[in-house]
Structure formats: structure tokens, C-alpha cells
N, C-alpha and C. Protein backbone atom coordinates (compact mmCIF):
# COMPACT_ATOMS: atom_id res chain seq x y z
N UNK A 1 -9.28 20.69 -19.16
CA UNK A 1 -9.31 20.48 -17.73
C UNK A 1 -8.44 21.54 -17.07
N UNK A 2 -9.06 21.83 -16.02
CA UNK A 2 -8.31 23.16 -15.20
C UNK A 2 -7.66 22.47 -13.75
N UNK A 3 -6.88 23.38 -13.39
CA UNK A 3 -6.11 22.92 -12.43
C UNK A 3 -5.95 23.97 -11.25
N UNK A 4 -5.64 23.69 -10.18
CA UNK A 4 -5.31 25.07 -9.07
C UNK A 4 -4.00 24.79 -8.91
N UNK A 5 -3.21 26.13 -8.44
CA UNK A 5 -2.06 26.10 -8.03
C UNK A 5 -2.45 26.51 -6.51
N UNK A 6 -1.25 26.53 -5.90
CA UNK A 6 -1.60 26.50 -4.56
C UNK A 6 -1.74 28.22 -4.19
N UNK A 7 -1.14 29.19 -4.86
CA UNK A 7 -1.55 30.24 -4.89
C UNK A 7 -2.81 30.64 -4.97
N UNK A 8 -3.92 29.10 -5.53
CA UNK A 8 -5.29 29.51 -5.88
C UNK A 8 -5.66 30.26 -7.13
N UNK A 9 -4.47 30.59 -8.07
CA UNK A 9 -4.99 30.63 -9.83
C UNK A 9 -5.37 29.25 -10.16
N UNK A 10 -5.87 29.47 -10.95
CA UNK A 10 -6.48 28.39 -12.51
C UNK A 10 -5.59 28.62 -13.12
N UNK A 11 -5.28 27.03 -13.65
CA UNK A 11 -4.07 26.76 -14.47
C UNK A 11 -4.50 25.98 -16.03
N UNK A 12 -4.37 25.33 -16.96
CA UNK A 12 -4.70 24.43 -17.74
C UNK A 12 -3.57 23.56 -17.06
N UNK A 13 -4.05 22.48 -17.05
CA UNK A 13 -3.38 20.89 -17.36
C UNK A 13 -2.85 20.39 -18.21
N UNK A 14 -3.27 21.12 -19.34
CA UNK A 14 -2.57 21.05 -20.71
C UNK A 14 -1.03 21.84 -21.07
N UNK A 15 -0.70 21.33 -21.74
CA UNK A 15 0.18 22.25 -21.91
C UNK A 15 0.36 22.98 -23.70
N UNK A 16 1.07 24.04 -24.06
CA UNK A 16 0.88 24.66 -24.95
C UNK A 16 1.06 23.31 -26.30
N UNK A 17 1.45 22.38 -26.25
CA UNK A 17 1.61 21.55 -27.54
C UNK A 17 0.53 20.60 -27.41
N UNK A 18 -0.43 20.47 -26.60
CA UNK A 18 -1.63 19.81 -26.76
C UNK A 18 -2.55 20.86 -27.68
N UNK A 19 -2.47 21.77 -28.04
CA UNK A 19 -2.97 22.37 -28.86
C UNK A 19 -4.80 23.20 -28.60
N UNK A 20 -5.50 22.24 -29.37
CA UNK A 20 -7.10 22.56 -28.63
C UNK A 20 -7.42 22.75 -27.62
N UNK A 21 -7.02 21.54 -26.65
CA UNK A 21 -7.80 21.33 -25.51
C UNK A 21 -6.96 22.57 -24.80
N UNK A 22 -5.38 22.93 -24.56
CA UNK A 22 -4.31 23.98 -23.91
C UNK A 22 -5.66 25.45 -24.45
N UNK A 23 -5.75 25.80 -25.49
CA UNK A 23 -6.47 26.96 -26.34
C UNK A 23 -7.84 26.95 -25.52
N UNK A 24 -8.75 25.73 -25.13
CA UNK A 24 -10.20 25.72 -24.53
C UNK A 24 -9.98 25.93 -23.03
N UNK A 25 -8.49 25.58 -22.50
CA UNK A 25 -8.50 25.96 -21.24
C UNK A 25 -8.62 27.52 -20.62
N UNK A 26 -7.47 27.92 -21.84
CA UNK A 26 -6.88 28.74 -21.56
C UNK A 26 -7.75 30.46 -21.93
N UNK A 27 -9.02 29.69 -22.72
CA UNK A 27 -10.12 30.59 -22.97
C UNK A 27 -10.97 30.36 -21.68
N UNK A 28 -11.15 29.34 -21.25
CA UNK A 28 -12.30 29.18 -20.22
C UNK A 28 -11.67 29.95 -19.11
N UNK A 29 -10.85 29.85 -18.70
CA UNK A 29 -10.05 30.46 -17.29
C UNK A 29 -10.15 32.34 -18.09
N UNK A 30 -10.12 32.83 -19.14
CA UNK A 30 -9.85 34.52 -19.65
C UNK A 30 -12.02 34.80 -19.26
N UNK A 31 -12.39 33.68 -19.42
CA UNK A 31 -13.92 34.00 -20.18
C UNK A 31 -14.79 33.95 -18.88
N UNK A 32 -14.22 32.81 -17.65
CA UNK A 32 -14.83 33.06 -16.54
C UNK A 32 -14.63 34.00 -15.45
N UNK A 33 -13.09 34.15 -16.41
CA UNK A 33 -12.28 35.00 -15.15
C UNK A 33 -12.40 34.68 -13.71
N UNK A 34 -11.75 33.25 -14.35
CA UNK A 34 -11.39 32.05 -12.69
C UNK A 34 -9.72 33.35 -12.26
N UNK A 35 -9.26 34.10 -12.56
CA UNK A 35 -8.17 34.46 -11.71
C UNK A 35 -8.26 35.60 -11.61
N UNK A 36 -9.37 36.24 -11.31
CA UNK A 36 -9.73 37.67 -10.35
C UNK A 36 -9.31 37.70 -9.39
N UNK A 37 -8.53 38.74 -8.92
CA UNK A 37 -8.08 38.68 -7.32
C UNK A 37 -8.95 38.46 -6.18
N UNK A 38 -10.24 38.49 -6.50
CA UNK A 38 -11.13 38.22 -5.16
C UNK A 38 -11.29 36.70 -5.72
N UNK A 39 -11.18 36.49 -6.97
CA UNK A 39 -11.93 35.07 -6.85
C UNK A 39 -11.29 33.88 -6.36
N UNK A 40 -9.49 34.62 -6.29
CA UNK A 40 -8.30 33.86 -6.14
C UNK A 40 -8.13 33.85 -4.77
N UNK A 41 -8.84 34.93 -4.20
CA UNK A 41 -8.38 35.09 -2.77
C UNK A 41 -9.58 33.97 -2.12
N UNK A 42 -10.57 34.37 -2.50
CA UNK A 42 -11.75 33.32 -1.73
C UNK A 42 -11.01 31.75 -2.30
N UNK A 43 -10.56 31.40 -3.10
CA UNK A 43 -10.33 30.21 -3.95
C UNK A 43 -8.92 29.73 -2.55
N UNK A 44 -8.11 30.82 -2.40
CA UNK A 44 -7.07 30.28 -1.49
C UNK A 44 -8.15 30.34 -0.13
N UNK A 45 -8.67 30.88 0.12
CA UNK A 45 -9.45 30.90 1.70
C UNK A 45 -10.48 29.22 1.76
N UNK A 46 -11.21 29.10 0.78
CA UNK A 46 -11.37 27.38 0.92
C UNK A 46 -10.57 26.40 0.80
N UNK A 47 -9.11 26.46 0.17
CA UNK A 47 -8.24 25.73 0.15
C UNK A 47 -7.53 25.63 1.71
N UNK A 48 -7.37 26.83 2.11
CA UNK A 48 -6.87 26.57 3.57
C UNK A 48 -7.65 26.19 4.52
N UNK A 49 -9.42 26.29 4.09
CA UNK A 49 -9.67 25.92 5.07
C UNK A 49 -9.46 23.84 5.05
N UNK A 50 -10.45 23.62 3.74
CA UNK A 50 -9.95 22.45 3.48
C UNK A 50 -8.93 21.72 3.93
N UNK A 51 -8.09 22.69 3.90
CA UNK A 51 -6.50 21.45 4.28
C UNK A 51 -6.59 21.47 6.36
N UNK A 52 -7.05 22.82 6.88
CA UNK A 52 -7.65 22.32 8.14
C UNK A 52 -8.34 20.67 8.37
N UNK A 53 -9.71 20.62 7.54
CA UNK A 53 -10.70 19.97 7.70
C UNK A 53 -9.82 18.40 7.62
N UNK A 54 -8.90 18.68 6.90
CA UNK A 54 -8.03 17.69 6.26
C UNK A 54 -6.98 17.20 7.98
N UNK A 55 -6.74 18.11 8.30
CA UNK A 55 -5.60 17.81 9.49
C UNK A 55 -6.45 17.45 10.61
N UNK A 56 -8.10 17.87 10.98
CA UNK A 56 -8.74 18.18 12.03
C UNK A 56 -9.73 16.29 11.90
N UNK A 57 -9.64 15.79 10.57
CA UNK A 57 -10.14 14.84 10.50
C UNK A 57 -9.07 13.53 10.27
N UNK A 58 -7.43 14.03 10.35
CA UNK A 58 -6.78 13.18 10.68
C UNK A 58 -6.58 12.50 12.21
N UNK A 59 -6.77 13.46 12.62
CA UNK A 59 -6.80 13.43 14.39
C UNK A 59 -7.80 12.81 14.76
N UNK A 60 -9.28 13.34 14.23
CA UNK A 60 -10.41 12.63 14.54
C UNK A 60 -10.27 11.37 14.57
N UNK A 61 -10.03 10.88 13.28
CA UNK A 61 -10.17 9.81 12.07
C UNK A 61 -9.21 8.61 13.32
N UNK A 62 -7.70 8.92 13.50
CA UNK A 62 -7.04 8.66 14.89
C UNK A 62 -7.67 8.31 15.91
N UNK A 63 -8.61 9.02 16.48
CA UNK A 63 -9.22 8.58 17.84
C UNK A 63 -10.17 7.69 17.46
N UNK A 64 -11.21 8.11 16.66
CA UNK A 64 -11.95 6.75 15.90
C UNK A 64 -11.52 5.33 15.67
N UNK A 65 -10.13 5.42 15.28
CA UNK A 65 -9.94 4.11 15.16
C UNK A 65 -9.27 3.15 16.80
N UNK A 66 -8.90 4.12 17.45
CA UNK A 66 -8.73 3.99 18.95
C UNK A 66 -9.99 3.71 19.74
N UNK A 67 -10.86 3.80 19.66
CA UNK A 67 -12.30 3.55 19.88
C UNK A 67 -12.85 4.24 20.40
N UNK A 68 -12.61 5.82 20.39
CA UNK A 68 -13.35 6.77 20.70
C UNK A 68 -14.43 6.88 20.05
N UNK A 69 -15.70 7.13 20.85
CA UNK A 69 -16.89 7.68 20.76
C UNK A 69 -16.89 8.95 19.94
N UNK A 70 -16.23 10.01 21.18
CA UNK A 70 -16.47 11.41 20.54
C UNK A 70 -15.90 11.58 19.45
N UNK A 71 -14.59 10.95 19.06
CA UNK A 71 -13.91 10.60 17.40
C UNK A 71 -14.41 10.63 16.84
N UNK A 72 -15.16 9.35 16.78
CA UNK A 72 -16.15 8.74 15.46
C UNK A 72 -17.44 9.84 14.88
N UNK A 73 -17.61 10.48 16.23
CA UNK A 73 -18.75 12.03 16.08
C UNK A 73 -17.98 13.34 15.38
N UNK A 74 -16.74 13.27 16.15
CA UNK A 74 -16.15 14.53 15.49
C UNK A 74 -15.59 14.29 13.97
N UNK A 75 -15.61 12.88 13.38
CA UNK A 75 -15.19 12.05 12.10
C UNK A 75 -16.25 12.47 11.01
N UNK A 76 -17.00 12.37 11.79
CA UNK A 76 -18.82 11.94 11.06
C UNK A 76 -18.65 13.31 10.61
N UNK A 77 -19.18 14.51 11.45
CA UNK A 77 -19.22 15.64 11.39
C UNK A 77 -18.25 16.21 10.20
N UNK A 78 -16.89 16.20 10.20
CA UNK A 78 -15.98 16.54 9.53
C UNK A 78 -16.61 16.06 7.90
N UNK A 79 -16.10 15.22 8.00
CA UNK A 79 -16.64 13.89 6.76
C UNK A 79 -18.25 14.93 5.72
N UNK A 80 -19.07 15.27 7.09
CA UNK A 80 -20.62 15.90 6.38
C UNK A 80 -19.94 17.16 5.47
N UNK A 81 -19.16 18.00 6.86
CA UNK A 81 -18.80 18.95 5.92
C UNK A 81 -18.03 19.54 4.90
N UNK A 82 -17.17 18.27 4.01
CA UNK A 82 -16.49 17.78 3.60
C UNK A 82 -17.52 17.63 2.04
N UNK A 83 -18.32 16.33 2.21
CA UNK A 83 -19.13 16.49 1.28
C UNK A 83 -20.23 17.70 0.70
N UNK A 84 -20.47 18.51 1.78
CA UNK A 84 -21.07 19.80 1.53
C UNK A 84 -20.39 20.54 0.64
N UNK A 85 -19.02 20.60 0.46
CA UNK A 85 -18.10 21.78 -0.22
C UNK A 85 -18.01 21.60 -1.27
N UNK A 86 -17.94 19.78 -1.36
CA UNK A 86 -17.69 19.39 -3.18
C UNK A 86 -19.02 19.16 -3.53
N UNK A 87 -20.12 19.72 -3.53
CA UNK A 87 -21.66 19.39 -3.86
C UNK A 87 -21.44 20.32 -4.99
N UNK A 88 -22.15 20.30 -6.19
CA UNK A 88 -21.77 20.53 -6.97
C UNK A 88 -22.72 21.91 -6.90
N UNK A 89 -23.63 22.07 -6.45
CA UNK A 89 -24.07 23.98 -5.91
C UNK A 89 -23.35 24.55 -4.90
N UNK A 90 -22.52 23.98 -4.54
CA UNK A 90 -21.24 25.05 -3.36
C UNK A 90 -20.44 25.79 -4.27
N UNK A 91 -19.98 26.65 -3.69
CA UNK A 91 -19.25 27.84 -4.33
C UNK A 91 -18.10 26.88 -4.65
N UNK A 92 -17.37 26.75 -5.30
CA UNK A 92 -15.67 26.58 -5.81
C UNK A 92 -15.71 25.21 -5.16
N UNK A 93 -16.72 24.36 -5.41
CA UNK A 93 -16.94 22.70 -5.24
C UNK A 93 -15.54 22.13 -5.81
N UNK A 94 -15.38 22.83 -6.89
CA UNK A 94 -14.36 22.03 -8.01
C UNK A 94 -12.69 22.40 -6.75
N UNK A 95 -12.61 23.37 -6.40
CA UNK A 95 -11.86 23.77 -5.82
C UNK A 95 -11.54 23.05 -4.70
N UNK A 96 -12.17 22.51 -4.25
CA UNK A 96 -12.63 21.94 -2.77
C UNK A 96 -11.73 20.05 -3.03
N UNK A 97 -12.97 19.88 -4.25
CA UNK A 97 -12.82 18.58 -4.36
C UNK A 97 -11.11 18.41 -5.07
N UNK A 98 -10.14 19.62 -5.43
CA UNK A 98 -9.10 19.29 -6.48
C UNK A 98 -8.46 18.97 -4.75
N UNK A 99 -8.71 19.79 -3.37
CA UNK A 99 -7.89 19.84 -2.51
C UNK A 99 -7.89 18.22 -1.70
N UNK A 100 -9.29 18.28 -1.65
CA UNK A 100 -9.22 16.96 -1.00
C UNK A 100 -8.70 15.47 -1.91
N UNK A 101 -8.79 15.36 -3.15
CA UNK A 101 -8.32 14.54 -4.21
C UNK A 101 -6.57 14.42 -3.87
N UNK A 102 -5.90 15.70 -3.77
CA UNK A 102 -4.35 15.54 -3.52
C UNK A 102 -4.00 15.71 -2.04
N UNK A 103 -4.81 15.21 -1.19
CA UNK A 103 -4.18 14.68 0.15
C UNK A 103 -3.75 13.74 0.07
N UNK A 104 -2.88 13.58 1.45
CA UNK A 104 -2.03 11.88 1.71
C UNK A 104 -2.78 11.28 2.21
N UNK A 105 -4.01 11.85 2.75
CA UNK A 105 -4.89 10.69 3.78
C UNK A 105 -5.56 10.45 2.96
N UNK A 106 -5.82 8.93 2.70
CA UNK A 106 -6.86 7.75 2.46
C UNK A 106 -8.27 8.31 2.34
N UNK A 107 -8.49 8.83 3.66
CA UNK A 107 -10.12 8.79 3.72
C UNK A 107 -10.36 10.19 2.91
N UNK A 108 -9.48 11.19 3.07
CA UNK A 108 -10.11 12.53 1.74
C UNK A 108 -10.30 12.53 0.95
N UNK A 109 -9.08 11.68 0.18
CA UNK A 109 -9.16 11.47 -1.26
C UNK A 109 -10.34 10.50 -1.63
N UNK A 110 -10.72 9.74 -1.01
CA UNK A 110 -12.19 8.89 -1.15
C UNK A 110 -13.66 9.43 -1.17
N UNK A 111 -13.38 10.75 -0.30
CA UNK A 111 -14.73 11.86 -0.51
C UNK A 111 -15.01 12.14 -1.55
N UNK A 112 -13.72 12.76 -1.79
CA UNK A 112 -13.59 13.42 -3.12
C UNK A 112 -13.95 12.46 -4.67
């Protein structure tokens, strides 16, 4: 299992005394070459945007429960494009979904 740092490398989850699985990570991340500088840079550019989508649908998410109309639209909306990123044919889905999984808000981590 792979991991992001917030720099946007690929990490293993493992660590060197898990042995195999540390060795299968640590080949998959050399073999895909998950830490190319462009791939790291696009990898941090969906992470930031993510954590937007993340702040822009706390606010929403806020007025929604206040009983805003346009909330619940600007919620909805957020929410679509949210599930679009972690679809598993989006570019760096995995990436997307590790960001929204380690938010504090309730409703991201539930997308994810």
C-alpha cells in the first residue's frame, strides 16, 4: 500500500521490517515512477485543489444546513465534483481519494 506525503511523493506504508510487502512498495513507486517531478507536481496541484473543494464545501455544506437553497446547490455541485476525481479513470483518483479520506469534515471522508 502506497501513501502521499504532503509534498505529493509516494511513500510505502510499510516500513523497512515488514519486509515483502515494504520491498513491493518500494518497487511499485521505482517501476511506475509515482515520484517524477511532473508527476509530483501535478500530484501536489490536485491535492491543493482538493483541500479547496474541501474548505469551499465546508461553507457550502454550512449554509445548507442553515436552509439555504443556493447551499444545498453549491453542496450538490461540490459533492459531483468530488466524486468525479476519485472515479477510478481520473488521473491520480487514488490521490484525490487519500486527500479527501484524511479530512476533519464528516461529509469528505464519506465520499471517499
Amino acid at each position: 500500500m502506497l501513501w502521499f506525503i504532503d509534498d505529493g511523493r509516494a511513500s510505502p506504508s510499510f516500513s523497512e521490517d515488514d519486509g515483502v510487502p515494504y520491498l513491493r512498495a518500494v518497487s511499485t513507486i521505482d517501476i511506475l515512477n509515482l515520484n517524477d517531478i511532473k508527476i509530483v507536481e501535478e500530484r501536489k496541484r490536485l491535492w491543493n485543489h482538493c483541500m479547496r473543494l474541501i474548505e469551499k464545501g465546508d461553507k457550502a455544506f454550512e449554509k445548507y444546513q442553515n436552509g439555504s437553497a443556493a447551499g444545498k446547490k453549491e453542496f450538490e455541485m461540490i459533492v459531483l465534483e468530488m466524486n468525479e476525481l476519485i472515479q477510478p479513470p481520473s488521473e491520480f483518483s487514488a490521490a484525490a481519494r487519500a486527500c479527501f479520506r484524511g479530512s476533519s469534515s464528516k461529509w469528505a471522508r464519506e465520499i471517499a
